[in-house]
Protein backbone atom coordinates (compact mmCIF):
# COMPACT_ATOMS: atom_id res chain seq x y z
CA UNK A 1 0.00 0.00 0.00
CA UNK A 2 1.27 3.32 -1.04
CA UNK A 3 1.66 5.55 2.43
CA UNK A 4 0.37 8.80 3.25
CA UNK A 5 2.74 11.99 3.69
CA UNK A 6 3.09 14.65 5.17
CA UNK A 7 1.25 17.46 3.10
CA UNK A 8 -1.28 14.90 1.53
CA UNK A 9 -4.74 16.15 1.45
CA UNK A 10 -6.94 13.60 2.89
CA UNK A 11 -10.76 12.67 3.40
CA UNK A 12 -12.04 10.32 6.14
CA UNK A 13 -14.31 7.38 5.05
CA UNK A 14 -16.45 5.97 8.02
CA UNK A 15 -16.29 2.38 7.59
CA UNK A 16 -18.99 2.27 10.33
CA UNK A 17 -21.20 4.65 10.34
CA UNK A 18 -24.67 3.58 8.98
CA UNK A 19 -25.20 2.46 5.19
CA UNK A 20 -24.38 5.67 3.76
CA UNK A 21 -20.82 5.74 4.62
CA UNK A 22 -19.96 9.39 5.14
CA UNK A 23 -16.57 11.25 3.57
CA UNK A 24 -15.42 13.80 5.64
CA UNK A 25 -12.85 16.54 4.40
CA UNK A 26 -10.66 18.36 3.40
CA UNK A 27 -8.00 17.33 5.76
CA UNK A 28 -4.51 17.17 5.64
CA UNK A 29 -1.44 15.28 6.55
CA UNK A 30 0.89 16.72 9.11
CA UNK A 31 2.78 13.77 9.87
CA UNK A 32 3.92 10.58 7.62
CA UNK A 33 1.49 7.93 8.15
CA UNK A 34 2.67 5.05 10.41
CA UNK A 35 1.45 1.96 12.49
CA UNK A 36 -0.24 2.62 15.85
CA UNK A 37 0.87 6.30 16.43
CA UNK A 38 -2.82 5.76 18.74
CA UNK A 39 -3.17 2.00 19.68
CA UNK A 40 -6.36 2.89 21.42
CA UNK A 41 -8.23 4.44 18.06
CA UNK A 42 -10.82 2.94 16.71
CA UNK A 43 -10.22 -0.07 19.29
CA UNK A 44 -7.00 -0.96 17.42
CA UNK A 45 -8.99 -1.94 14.24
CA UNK A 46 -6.99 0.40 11.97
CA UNK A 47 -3.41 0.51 12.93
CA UNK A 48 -2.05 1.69 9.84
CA UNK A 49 -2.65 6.24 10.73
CA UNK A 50 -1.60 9.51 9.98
CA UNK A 51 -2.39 12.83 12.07
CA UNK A 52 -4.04 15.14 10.15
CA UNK A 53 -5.45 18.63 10.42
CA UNK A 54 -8.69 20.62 8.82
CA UNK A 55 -8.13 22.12 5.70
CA UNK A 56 -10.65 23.42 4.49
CA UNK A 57 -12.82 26.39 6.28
CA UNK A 58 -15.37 23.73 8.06
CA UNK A 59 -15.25 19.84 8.02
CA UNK A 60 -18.47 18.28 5.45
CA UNK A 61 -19.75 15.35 5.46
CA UNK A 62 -20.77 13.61 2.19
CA UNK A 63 -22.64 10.45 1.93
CA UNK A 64 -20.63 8.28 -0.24
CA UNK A 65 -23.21 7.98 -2.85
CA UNK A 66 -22.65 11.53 -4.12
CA UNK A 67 -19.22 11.29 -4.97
CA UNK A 68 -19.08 7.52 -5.70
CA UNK A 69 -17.68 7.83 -9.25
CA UNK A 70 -14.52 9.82 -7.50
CA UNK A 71 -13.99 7.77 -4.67
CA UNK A 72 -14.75 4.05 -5.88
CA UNK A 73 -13.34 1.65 -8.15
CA UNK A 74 -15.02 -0.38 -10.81
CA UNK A 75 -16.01 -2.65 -8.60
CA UNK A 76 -17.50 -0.13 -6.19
CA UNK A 77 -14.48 -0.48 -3.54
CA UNK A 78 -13.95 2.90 -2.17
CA UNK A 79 -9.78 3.70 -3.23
CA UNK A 80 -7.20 4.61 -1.32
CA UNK A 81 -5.55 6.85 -3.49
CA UNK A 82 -7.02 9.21 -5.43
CA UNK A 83 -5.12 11.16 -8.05
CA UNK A 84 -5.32 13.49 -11.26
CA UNK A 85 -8.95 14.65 -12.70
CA UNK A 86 -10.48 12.56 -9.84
CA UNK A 87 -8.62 14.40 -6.68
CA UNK A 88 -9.05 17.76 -8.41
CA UNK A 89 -12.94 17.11 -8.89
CA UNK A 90 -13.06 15.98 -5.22
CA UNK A 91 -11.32 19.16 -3.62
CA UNK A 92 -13.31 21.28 -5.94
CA UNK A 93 -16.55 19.33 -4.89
CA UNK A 94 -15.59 19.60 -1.52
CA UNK A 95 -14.19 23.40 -1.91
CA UNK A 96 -17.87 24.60 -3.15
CA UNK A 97 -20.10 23.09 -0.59
């Protein structure tokens, strides 16, 4: 898996909140991600993290199903990485709600 960086924008996917899924952004990377910088978070589910920070003006929440064809793959899995035309829709998306 490709890691996160320091400087990477960022949005949250809530593996567990309801069926909708909610995105939450923009945020961005102020460290390099690494294993279990919180061992406690999330109950230890997720150890792989990164600390990040608010970027944009106020944090929105998006169900999943409106940005879908940005997030997911063919198959409907949401991505880890998003880049080019896809990560500039998103933070344009996100920058005019």
């Amino acid at each position: 898996m490709k890691a996160v960086k320091a400087g990477d924008y960022c949005l949250l996917y809530n593996y567990t909140e309801g069926k909708d899924h909610p995105i939450y952004g923009i945020w961005k990377a102020v460290i390099d991600g690494k294993k279990n910088i919180d061992k406690n978070a999330w109950w230890g589910m997720y150890p792989y993290q990164v600390r990040v920070k608010l970027y944009s003006k106020e944090c929105q929440c998006v169900p999943r199903h409106s940005i879908e064809n940005l997030v997911a793959d063919d198959e409907g899995r949401v991505v880890n990485f998003i880049t080019g035309y896809r990560a500039k829709e998103l933070l344009q998306y996100y920058s005019i709600r």
